[in-house]
Protein backbone atom coordinates (compact mmCIF):
# COMPACT_ATOMS: atom_id res chain seq x y z
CA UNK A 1 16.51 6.22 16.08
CA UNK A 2 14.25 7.28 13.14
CA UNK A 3 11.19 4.34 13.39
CA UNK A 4 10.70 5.63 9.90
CA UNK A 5 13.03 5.80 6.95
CA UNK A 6 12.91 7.11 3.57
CA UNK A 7 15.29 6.68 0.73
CA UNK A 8 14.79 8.59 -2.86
CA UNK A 9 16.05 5.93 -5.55
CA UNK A 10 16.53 7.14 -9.16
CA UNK A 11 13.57 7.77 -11.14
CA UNK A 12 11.31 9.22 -8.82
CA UNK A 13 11.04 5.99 -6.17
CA UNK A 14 10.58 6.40 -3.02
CA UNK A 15 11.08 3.56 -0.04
CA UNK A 16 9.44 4.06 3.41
CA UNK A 17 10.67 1.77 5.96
CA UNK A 18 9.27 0.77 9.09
CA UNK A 19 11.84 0.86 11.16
CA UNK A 20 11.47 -0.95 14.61
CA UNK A 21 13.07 -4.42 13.43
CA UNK A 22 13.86 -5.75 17.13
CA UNK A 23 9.75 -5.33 17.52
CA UNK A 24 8.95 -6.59 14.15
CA UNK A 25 7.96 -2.91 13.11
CA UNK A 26 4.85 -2.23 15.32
CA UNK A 27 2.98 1.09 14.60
CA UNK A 28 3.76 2.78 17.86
CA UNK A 29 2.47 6.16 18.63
CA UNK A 30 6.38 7.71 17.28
CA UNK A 31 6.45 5.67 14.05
CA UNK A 32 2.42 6.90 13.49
CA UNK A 33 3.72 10.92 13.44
CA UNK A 34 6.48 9.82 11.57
CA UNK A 35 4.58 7.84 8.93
CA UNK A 36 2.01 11.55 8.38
CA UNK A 37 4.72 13.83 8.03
CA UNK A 38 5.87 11.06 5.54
CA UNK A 39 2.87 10.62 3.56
CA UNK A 40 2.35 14.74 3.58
CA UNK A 41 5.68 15.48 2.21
CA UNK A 42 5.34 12.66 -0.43
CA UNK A 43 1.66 14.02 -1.17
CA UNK A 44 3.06 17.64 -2.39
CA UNK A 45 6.39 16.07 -4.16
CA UNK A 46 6.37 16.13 -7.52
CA UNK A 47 8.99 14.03 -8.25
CA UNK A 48 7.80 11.29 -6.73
CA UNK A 49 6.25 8.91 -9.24
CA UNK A 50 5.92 6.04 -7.36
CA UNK A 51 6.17 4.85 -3.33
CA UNK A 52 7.51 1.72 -1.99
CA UNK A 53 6.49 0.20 1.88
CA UNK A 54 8.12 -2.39 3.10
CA UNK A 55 9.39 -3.11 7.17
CA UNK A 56 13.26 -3.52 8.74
CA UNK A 57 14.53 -6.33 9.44
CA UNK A 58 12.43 -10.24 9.56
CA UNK A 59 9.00 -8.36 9.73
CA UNK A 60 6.73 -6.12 7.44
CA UNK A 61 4.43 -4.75 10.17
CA UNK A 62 3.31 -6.41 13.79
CA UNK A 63 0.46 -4.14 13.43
CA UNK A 64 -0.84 -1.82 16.37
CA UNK A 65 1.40 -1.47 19.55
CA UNK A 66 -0.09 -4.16 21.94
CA UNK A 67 1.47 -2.04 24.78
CA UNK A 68 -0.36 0.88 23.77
CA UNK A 69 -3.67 -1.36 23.57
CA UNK A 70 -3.40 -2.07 26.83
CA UNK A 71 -2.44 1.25 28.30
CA UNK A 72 -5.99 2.61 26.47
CA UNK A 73 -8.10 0.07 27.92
CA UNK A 74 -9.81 2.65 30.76
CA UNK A 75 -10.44 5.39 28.83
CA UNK A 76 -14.44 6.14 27.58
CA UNK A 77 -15.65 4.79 23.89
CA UNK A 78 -15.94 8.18 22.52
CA UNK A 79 -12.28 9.35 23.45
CA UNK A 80 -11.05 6.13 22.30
CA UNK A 81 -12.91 5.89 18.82
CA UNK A 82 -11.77 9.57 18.29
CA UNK A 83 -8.15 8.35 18.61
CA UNK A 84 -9.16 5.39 16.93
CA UNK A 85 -10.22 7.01 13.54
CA UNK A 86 -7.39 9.23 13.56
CA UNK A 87 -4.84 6.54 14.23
CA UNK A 88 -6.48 4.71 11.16
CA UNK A 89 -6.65 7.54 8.70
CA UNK A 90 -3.02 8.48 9.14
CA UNK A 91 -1.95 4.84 8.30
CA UNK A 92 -4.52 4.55 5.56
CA UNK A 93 -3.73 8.00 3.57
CA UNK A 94 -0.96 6.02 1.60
CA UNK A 95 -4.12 5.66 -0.33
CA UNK A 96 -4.39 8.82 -1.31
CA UNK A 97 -1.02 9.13 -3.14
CA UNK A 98 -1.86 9.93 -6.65
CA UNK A 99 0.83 8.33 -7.77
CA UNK A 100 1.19 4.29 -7.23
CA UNK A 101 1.86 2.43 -3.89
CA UNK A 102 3.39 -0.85 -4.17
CA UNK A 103 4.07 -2.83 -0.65
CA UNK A 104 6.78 -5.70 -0.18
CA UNK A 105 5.48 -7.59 2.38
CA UNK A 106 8.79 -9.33 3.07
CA UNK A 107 7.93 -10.71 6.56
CA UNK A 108 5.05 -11.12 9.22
CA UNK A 109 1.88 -8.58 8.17
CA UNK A 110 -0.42 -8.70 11.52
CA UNK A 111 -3.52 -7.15 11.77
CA UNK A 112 -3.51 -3.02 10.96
CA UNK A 113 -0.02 -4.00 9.56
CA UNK A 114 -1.86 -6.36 7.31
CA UNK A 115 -4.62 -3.57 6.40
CA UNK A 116 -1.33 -1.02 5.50
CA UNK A 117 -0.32 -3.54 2.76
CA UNK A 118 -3.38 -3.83 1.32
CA UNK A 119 -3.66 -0.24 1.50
CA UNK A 120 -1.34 0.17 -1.63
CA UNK A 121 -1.72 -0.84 -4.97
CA UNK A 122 0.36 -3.39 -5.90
CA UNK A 123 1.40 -5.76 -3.23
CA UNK A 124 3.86 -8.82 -3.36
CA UNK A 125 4.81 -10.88 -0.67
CA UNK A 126 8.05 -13.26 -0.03
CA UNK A 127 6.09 -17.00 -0.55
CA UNK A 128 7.44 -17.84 3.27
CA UNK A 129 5.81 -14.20 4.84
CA UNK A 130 2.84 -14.57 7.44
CA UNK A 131 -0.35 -12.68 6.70
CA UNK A 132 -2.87 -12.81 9.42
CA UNK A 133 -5.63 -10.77 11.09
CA UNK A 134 -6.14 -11.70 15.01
CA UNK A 135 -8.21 -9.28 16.08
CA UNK A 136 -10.99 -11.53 17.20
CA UNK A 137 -8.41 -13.73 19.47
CA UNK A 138 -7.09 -11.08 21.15
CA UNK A 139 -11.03 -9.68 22.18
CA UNK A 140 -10.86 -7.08 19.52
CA UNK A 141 -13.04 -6.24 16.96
CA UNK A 142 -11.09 -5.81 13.17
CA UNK A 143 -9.58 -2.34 12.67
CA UNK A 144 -8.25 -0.38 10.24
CA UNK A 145 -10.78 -1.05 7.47
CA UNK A 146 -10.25 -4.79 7.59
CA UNK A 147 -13.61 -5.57 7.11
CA UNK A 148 -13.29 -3.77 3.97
CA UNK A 149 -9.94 -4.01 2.82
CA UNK A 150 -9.88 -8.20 2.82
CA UNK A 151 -13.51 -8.27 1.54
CA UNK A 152 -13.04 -6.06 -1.19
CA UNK A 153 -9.27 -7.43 -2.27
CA UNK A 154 -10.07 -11.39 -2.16
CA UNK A 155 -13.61 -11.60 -1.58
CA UNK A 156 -15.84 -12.74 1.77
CA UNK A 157 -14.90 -15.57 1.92
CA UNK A 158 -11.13 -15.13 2.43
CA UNK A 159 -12.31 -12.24 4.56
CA UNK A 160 -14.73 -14.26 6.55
CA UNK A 161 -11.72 -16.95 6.83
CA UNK A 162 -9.31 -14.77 7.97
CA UNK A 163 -10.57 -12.40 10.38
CA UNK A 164 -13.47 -14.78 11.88
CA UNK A 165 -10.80 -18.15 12.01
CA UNK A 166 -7.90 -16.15 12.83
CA UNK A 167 -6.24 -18.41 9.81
CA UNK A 168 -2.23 -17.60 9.31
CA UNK A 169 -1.97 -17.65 5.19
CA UNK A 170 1.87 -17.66 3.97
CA UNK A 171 2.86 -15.45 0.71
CA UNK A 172 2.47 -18.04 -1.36
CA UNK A 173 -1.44 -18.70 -0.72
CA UNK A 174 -2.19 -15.81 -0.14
CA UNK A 175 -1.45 -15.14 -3.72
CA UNK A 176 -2.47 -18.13 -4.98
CA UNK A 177 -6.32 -16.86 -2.99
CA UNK A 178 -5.94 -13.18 -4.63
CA UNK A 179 -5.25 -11.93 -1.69
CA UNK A 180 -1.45 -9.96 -2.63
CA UNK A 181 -0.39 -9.47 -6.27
CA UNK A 182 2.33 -12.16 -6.60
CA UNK A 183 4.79 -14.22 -4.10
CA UNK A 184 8.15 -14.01 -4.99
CA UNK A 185 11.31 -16.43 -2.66
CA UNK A 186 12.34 -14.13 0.16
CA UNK A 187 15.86 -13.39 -1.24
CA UNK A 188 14.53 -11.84 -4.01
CA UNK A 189 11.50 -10.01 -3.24
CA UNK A 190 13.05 -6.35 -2.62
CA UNK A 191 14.63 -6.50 -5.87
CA UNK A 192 11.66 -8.15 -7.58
CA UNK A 193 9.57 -5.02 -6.19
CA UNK A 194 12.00 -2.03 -6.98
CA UNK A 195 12.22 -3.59 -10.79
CA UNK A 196 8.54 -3.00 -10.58
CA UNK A 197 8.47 0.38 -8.77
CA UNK A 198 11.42 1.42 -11.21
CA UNK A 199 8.88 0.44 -14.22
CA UNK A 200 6.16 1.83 -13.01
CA UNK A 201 7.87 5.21 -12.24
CA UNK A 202 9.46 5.38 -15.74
CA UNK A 203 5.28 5.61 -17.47
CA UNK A 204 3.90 8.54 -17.75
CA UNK A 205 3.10 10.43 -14.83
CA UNK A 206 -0.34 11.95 -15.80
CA UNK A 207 -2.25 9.24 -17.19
CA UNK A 208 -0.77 6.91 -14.49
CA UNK A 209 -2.57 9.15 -12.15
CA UNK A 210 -5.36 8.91 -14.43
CA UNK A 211 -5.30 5.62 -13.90
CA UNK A 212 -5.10 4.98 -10.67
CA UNK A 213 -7.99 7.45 -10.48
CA UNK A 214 -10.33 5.03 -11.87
CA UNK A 215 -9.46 2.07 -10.58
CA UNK A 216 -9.88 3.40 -7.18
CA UNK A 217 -12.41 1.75 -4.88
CA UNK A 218 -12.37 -1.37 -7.58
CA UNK A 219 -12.81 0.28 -10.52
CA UNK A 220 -16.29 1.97 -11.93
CA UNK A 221 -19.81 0.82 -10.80
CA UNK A 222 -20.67 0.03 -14.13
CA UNK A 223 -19.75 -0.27 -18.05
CA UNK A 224 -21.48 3.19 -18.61
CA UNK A 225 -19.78 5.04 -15.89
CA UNK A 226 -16.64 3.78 -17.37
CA UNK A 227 -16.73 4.72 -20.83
CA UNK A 228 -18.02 8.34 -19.53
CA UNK A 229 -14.31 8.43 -17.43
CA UNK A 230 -12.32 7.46 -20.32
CA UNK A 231 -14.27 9.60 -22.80
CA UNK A 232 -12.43 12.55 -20.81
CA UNK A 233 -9.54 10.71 -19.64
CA UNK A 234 -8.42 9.61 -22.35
CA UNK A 235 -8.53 12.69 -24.47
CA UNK A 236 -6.49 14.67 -21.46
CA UNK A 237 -3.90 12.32 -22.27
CA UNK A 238 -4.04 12.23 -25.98
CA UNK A 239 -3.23 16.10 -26.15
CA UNK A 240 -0.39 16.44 -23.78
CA UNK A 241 3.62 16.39 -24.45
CA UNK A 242 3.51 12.55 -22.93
CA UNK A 243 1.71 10.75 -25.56
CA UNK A 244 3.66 12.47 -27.84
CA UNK A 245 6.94 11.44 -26.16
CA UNK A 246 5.76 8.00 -26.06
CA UNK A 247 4.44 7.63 -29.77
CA UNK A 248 8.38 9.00 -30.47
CA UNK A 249 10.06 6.59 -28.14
CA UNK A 250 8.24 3.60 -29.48
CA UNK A 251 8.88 4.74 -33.41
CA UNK A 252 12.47 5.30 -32.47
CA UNK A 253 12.92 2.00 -30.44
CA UNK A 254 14.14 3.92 -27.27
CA UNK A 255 13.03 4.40 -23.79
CA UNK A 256 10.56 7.24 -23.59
CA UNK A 257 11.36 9.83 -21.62
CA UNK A 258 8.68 11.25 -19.44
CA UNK A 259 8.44 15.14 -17.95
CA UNK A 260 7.16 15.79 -14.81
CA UNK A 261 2.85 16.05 -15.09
């Protein structure tokens, strides 16, 4: 069984689905080399314009393999943080997609499964999913860039609540706290989220790379650094065949039609 599976959907989406539903999708040592041929193949596809995540079954992501926790518990610190870092970066380079990452958090997000989704992004959430990071009750220290992720998505304080109280937040407050995009009732989530993938795919593909380029890390460090961006940004975009397509589409009251960038 593939613990990973990808679907191309019209318009340049693509759906990665963690596949170990009867486990509630944990990120065992298979789905891991899975997921990085994934991400590498998406990485040099040009047609892909935008990349959905989302987990089989009642689950999003259980986070790391508890099994495979305990199984590592002998070997030396350095061997271990080695593993550690790599484990980490493979998960975490759905960051690196220059096109947009949008995850649909339709069930339990635990931990590093937790850290994936807000990894991407966009992410919504059903209103009845549970997002929690346990690390601490389990003797762990966070992983996965938690203590950077949460921080830098909803503030310290969520951060502080979640991963030092071990809180469970459902969809619902965790958007009310800023913490996903938007909640959305379980039965309609995926369809919800591949409305938004499909409209996010259909903009143009260079200056939605643009973009995301800028906004990356939270945006600029300050107004000046900003203006200097879209001083060249902007102008990139200004003299290529997409603006032009666009201008047309919205004087002719059609959809614009985007080539590949």
């Amino acid at each position: 069984m593939n613990e990973l599976l990808i679907d191309r959907r019209d318009g340049g989406v693509a759906v990665l689905t963690l596949n170990r539903p009867e486990r509630r999708n944990p990120m065992t040592d298979g789905m891991t080399e899975e997921w990085r041929r994934a991400v590498a193949a998406l990485r040099r596809d040009r047609e892909v314009r935008c990349v959905v995540v989302t987990g089989a079954g009642s689950a999003f992501c259980s986070g790391g393999d508890l099994s495979w926790l305990a199984e590592r518990a002998a070997e030396g610190v350095t061997g271990l943080r080695d593993r550690m870092l790599d484990f980490y970066r493979t998960w975490l380079s759905i960051a690196d997609l220059e096109v947009p990452t949008i995850a649909a958090v339709n069930g339990a997000a635990v931990g590093a499964g937790l850290c994936l989704a807000l990894a991407c992004d966009l992410v919504y959430a059903s209103e009845e999913a549970k997002l929690l990071a346990p690390f601490t009750s389990l003797g762990l220290h966070p992983g996965m860039a938690a203590t950077y992720l949460l921080p830098r998505v909803a503030g310290v304080g969520v951060a502080r609540e979640l991963l030092l109280t071990g809180r469970t937040m459902t969809g619902a407050e965790a958007a009310a706290a800023g913490l996903v995009t938007r909640a959305f009732p379980g039965t309609s989530l995926l369809g919800e989220v591949f409305e938004i993938a499909r409209r996010t795919a259909a903009n143009a593909p260079a200056a939605t790379r643009l973009t995301k380029v800028a906004l990356a890390g939270g945006g600029h460090a300050d107004l000046d650094a900003a203006l200097r961006w879209e001083s060249l940004a902007q102008p990139v975009t200004m003299v290529s065949d997409d603006m032009r397509e666009g201008l047309a589409a919205q004087r002719e009251r059609r959809p614009a039609r985007f080539g590949d960038s």
